[in-house]
Protein backbone atom coordinates (compact mmCIF):
# COMPACT_ATOMS: atom_id res chain seq x y z
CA UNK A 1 108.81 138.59 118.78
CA UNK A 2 112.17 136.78 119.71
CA UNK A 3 113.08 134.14 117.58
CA UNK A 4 112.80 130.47 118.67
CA UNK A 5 115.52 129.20 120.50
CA UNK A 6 114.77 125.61 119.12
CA UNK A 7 113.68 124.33 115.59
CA UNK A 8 112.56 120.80 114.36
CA UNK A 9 116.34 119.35 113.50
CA UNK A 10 116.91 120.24 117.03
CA UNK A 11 114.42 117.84 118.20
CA UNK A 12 114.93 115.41 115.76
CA UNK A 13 118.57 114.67 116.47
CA UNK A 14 117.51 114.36 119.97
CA UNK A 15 115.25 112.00 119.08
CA UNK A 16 117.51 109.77 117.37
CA UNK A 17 120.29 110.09 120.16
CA UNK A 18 117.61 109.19 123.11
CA UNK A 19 118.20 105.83 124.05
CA UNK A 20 114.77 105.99 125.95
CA UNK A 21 113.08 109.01 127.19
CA UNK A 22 111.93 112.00 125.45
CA UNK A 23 110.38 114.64 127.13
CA UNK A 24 110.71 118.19 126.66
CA UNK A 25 112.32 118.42 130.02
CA UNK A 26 115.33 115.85 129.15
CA UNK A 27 115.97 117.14 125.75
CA UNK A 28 116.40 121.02 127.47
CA UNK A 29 118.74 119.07 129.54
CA UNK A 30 121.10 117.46 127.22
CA UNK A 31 121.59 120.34 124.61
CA UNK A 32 125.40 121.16 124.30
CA UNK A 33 126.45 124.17 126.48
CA UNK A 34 125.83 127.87 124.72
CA UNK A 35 124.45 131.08 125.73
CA UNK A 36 121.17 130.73 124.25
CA UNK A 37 120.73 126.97 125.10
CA UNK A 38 116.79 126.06 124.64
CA UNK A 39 114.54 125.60 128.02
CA UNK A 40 111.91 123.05 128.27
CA UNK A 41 109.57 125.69 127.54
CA UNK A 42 111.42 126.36 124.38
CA UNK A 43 110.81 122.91 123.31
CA UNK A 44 107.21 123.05 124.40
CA UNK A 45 106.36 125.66 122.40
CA UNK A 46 108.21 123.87 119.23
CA UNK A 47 105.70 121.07 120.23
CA UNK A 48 102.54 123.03 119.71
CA UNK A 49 103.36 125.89 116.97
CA UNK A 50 104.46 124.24 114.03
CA UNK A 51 102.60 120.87 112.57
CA UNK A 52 105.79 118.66 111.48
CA UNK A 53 102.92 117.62 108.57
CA UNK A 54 103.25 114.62 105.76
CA UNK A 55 104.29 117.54 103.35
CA UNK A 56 107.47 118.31 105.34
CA UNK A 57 108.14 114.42 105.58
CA UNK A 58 107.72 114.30 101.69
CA UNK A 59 109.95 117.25 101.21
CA UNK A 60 112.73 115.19 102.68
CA UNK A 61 112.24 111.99 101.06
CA UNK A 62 111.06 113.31 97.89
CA UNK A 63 114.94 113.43 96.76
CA UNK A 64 115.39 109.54 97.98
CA UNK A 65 112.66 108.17 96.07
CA UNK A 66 112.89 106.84 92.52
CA UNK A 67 109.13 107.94 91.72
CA UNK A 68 109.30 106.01 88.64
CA UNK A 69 110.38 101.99 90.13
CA UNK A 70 110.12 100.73 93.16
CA UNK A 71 106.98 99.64 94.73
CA UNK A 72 104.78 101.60 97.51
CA UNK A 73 103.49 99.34 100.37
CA UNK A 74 100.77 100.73 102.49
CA UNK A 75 99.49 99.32 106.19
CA UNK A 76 98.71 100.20 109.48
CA UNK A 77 100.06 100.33 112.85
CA UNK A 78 99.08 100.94 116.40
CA UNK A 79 101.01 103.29 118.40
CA UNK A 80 100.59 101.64 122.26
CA UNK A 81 99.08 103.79 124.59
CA UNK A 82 97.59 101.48 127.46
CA UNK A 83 97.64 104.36 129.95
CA UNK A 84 96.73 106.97 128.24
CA UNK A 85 93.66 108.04 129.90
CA UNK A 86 93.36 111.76 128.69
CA UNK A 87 95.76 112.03 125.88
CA UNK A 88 93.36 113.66 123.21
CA UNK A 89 93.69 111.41 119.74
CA UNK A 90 94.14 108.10 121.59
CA UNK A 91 91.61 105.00 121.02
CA UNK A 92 90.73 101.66 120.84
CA UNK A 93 92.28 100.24 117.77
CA UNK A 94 93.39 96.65 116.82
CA UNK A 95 96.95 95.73 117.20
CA UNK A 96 98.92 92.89 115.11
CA UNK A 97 101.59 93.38 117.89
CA UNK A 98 98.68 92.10 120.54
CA UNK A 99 96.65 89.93 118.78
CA UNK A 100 93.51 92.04 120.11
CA UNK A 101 92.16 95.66 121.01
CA UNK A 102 93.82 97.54 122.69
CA UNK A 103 94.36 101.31 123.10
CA UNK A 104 96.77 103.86 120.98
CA UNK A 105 97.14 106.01 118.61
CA UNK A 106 96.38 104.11 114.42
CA UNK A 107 99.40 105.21 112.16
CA UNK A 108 98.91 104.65 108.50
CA UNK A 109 101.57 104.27 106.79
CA UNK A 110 102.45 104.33 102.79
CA UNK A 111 106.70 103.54 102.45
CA UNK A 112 108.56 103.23 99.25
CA UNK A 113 111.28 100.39 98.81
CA UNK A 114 113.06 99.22 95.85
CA UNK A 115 114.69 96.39 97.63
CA UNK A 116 117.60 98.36 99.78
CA UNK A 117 115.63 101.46 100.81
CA UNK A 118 112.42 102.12 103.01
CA UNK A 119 111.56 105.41 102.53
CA UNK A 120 108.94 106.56 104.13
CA UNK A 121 106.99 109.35 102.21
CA UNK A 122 103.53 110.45 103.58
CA UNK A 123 101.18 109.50 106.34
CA UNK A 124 98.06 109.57 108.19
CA UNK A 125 96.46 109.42 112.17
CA UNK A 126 93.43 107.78 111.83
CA UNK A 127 91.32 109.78 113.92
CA UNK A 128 87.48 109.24 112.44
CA UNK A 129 85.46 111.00 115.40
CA UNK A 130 87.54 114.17 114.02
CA UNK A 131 87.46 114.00 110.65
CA UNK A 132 84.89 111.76 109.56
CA UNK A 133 87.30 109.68 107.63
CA UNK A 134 87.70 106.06 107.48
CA UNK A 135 91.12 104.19 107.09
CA UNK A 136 90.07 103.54 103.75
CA UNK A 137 89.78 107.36 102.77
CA UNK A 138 92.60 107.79 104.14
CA UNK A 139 93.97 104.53 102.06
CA UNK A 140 92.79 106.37 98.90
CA UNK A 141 93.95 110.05 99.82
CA UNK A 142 97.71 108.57 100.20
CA UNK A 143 97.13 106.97 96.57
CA UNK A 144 96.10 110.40 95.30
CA UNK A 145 98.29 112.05 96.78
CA UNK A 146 101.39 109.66 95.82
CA UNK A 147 99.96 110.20 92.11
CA UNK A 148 99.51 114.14 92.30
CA UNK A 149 103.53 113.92 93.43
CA UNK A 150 104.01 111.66 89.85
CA UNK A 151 104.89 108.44 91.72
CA UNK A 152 104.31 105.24 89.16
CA UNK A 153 105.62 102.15 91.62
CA UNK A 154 106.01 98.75 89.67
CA UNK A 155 103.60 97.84 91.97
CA UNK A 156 100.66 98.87 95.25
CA UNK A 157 101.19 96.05 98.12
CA UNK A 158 99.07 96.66 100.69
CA UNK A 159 97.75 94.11 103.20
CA UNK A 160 93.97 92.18 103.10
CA UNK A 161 92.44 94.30 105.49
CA UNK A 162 92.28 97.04 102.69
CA UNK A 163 91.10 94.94 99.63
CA UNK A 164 87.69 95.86 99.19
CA UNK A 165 86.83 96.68 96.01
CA UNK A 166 86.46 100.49 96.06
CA UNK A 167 90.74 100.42 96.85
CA UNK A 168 90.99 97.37 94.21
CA UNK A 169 89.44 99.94 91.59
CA UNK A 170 92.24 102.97 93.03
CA UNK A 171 95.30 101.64 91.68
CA UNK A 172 94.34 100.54 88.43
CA UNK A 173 92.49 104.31 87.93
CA UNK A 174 96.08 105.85 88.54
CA UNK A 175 97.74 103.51 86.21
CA UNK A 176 99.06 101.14 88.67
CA UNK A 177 99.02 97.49 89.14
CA UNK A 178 98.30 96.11 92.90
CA UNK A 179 99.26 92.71 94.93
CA UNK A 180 97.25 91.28 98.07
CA UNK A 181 95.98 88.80 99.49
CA UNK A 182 92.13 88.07 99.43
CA UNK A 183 89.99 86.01 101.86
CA UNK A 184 88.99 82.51 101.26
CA UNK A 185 85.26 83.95 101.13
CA UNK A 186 85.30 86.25 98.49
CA UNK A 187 83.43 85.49 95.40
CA UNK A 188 84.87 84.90 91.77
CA UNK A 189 83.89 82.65 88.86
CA UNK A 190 86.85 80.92 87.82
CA UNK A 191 84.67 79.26 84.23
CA UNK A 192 81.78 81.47 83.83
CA UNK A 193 79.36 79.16 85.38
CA UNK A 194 78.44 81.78 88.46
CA UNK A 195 80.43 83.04 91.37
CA UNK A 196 81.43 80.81 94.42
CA UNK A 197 84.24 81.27 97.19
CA UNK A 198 87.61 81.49 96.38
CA UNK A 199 88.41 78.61 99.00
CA UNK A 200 85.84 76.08 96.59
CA UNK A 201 88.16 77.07 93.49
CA UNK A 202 90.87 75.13 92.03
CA UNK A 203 93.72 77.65 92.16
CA UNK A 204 97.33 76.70 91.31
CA UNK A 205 100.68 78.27 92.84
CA UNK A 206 101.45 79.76 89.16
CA UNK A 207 98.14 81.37 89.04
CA UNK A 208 94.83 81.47 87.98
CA UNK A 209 92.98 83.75 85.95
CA UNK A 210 89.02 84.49 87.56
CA UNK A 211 86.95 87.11 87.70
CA UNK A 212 86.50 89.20 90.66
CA UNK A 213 83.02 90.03 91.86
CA UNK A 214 82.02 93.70 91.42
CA UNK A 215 85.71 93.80 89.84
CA UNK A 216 86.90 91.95 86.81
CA UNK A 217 89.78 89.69 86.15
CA UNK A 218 92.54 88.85 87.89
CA UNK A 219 95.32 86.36 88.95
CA UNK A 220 94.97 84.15 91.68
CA UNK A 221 97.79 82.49 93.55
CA UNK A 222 97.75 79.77 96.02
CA UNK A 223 99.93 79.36 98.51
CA UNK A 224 100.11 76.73 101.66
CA UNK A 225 101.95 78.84 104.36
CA UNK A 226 104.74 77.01 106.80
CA UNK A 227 102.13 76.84 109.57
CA UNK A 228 99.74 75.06 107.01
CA UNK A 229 97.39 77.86 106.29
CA UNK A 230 96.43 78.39 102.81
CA UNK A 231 96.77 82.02 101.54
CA UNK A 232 95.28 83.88 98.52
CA UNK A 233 97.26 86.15 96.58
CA UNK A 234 95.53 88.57 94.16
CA UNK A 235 96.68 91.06 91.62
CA UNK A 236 95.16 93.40 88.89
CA UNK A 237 98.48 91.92 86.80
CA UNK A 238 96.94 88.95 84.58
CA UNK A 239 100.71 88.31 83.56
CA UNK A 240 102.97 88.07 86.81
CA UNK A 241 104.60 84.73 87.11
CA UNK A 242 104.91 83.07 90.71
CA UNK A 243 108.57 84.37 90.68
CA UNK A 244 107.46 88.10 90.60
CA UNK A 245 104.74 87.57 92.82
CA UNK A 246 107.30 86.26 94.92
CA UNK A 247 109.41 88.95 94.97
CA UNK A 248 106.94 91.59 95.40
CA UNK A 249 105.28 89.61 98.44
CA UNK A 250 108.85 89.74 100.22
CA UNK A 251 108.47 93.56 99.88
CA UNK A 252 105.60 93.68 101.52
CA UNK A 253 107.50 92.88 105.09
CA UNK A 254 109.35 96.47 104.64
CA UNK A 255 106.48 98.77 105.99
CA UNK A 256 106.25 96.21 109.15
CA UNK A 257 110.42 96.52 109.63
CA UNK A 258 109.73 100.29 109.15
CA UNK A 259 106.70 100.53 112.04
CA UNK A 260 109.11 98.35 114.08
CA UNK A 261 111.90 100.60 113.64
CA UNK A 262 109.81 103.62 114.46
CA UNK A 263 108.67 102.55 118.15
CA UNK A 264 112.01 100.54 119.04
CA UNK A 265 114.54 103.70 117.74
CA UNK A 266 112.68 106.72 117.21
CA UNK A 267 110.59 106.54 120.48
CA UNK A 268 107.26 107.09 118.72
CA UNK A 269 104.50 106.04 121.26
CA UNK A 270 106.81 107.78 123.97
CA UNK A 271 105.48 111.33 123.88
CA UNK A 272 103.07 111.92 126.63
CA UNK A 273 101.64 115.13 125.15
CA UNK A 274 97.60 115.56 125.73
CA UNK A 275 96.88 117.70 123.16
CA UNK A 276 96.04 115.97 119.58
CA UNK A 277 98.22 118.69 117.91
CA UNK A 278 101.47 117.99 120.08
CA UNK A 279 100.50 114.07 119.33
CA UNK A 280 100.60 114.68 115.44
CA UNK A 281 103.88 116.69 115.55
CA UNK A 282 105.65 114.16 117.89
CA UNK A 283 105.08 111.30 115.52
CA UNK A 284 105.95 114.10 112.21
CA UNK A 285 109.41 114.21 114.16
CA UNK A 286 109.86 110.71 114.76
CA UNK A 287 108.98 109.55 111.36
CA UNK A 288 111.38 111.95 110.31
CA UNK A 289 114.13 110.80 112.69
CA UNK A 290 113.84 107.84 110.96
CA UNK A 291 113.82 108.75 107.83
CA UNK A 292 117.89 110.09 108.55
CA UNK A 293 118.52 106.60 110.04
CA UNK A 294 117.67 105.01 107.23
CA UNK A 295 119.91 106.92 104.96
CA UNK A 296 122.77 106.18 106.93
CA UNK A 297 122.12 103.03 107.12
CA UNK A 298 121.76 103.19 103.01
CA UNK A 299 124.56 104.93 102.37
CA UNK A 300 127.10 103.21 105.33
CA UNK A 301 125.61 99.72 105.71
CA UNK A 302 125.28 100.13 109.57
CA UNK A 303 121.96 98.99 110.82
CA UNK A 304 119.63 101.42 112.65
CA UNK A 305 120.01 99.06 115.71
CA UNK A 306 123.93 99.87 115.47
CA UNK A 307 123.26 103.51 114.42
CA UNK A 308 121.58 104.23 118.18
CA UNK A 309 124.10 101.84 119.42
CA UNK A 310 127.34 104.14 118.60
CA UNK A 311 125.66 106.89 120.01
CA UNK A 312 125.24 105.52 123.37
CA UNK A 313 128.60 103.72 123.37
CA UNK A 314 130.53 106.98 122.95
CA UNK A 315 128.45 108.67 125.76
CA UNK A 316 129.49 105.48 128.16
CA UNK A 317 132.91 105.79 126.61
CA UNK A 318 133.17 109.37 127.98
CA UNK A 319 132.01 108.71 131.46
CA UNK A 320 134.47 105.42 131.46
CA UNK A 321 137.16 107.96 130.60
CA UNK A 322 135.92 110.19 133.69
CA UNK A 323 133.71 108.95 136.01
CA UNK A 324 131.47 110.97 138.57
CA UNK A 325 130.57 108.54 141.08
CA UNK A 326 133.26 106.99 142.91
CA UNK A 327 133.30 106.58 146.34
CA UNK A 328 135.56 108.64 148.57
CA UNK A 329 139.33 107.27 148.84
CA UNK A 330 139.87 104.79 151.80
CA UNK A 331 142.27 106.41 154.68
């Protein structure tokens, strides 16, 4: 058998060079002149043999993380796909982004962050006519999994949509402490005199001790949003002060910066591969493409938006130097 012309770095690099598209085609095209330059085909094939799988992402990252601090925040995205009409794992999945249903591809996501980095270290498609699995297995398989690899975060954020109580008992099991926010209708009895909404209960901003239904204690936090909505913060912690909460809730925002950064400079919801395979290792790449922008951009202080930027700017530089479409000289 010949060995592969192409390997993953190949297409990674390519990814994070692409200002826009990235088929198989246009990264054949752009490779730098050598005798055994890749074909399409070559990067076809690269597409469908070898899974780009969360292990490979972890082996990466697993050097970047400070298992031991830090804090691990866990959500969701939706990868848009509004034409896809025969592209295998695509669905109908809700999108923050759209403010409704819409179709694509559900990315879950758990990244690690200390304040400067967001490393992202494991992931899931939610695919559930496939595998059977809901998004909150899958929520508890990247907890197990993050524990199995002896991460301890100072805390689990992870957003409402995942608070039931099943993923409120998870963290605690492992050792860990959590932070969310709860709705205003879930039950807890603040004095012992039976349970009632959290929306009828006097909680302050500092906190509030109740207890949980079907949980326990824990602390409470009130807080009136700018737009005048009142939210609920919750966490397993019965001694964080508002300033920690604080803190920890303005961590929560790096796993939506990372999903941004993933579909605005790694091209993830660009492949147009059918097959569910060639899906899973496109978005293995790009999550990995990103994962090299976001060291540079830890280690040099230049923004992933400036990172793409240079790229592009020396490639117009060149054809400023020489350019190949001029019109012919007037007699």
């Amino acid at each position: 058998m010949n060995a592969s012309r192409c390997c993953d770095f190949d297409y990674i690099d390519y990814l994070i060079a692409s200002p826009r598209t990235v088929t198989c085609t246009e990264a054949a095209r752009v490779q730098p002149p050598r005798p055994d330059a890749p074909a399409h085909d070559a990067f076809n094939r690269l597409r469908d043999r070898a899974e780009s799988d969360p292990e490979t992402l972890w082996n990466e990252a697993q050097p970047l993380v400070h298992r031991g601090g830090g804090v691990l925040v866990v959500d969701d995205a939706t990868l848009d796909k509004p034409y896809a009409q025969k592209i295998d794992p695509v669905g109908w999945h809700w999108s923050g982004k759209h403010r409704a249903v819409v179709r694509g591809i559900n990315l879950i996501s758990p990244v690690w962050s200390d304040g400067d980095r967001i490393i992202p270290c494991d992931y899931r498609l939610y695919d559930k006519g496939r595998d059977g699995l809901t998004k909150n297995d899958h929520f508890r398989d990247l907890l197990a999994t993050a524990a199995e690899r002896g991460s301890c975060p100072r805390c689990l954020l992870f957003d409402m949509w995942y608070a039931s109580l099943e993923n409120l008992k998870a963290a605690p099991a492992l050792g860990w402490t959590w932070l969310t926010q709860l709705k205003a209708n879930r039950n807890v009895n603040p004095d012992g005199r039976g349970l009632r909404p959290l929306s009828t209960v006097e909680v302050s901003a500092a906190g509030t001790v109740v207890h949980l239904e079907g949980y326990g204690l824990i602390k409470v936090f009130r807080i009136v949003a700018p737009d005048g909505d009142t939210e609920y913060w919750a966490t397993s912690d019965l001694e964080m002060d508002e300033l920690t909460r604080l803190a920890f809730a303005e961590q929560v925002w790096a796993v939506e910066e990372y999903h941004r950064g993933l579909k605005q400079y790694c091209g993830v919801e660009r492949s147009q591969a059918r097959g569910r395979h060639a899906q899973r290792n496109y978005i293995g790449r790009a999550i990995r493409a990103l994962l090299r922008l976001e060291w540079h951009r830890y280690t040099t202080g230049v923004s992933w938006a400036e990172a793409k930027a240079r790229i592009i700017r020396e490639a117009v530089r060149s054809y400023l130097a020489r350019p190949l479409y001029v019109l012919p000289h007037n007699a």
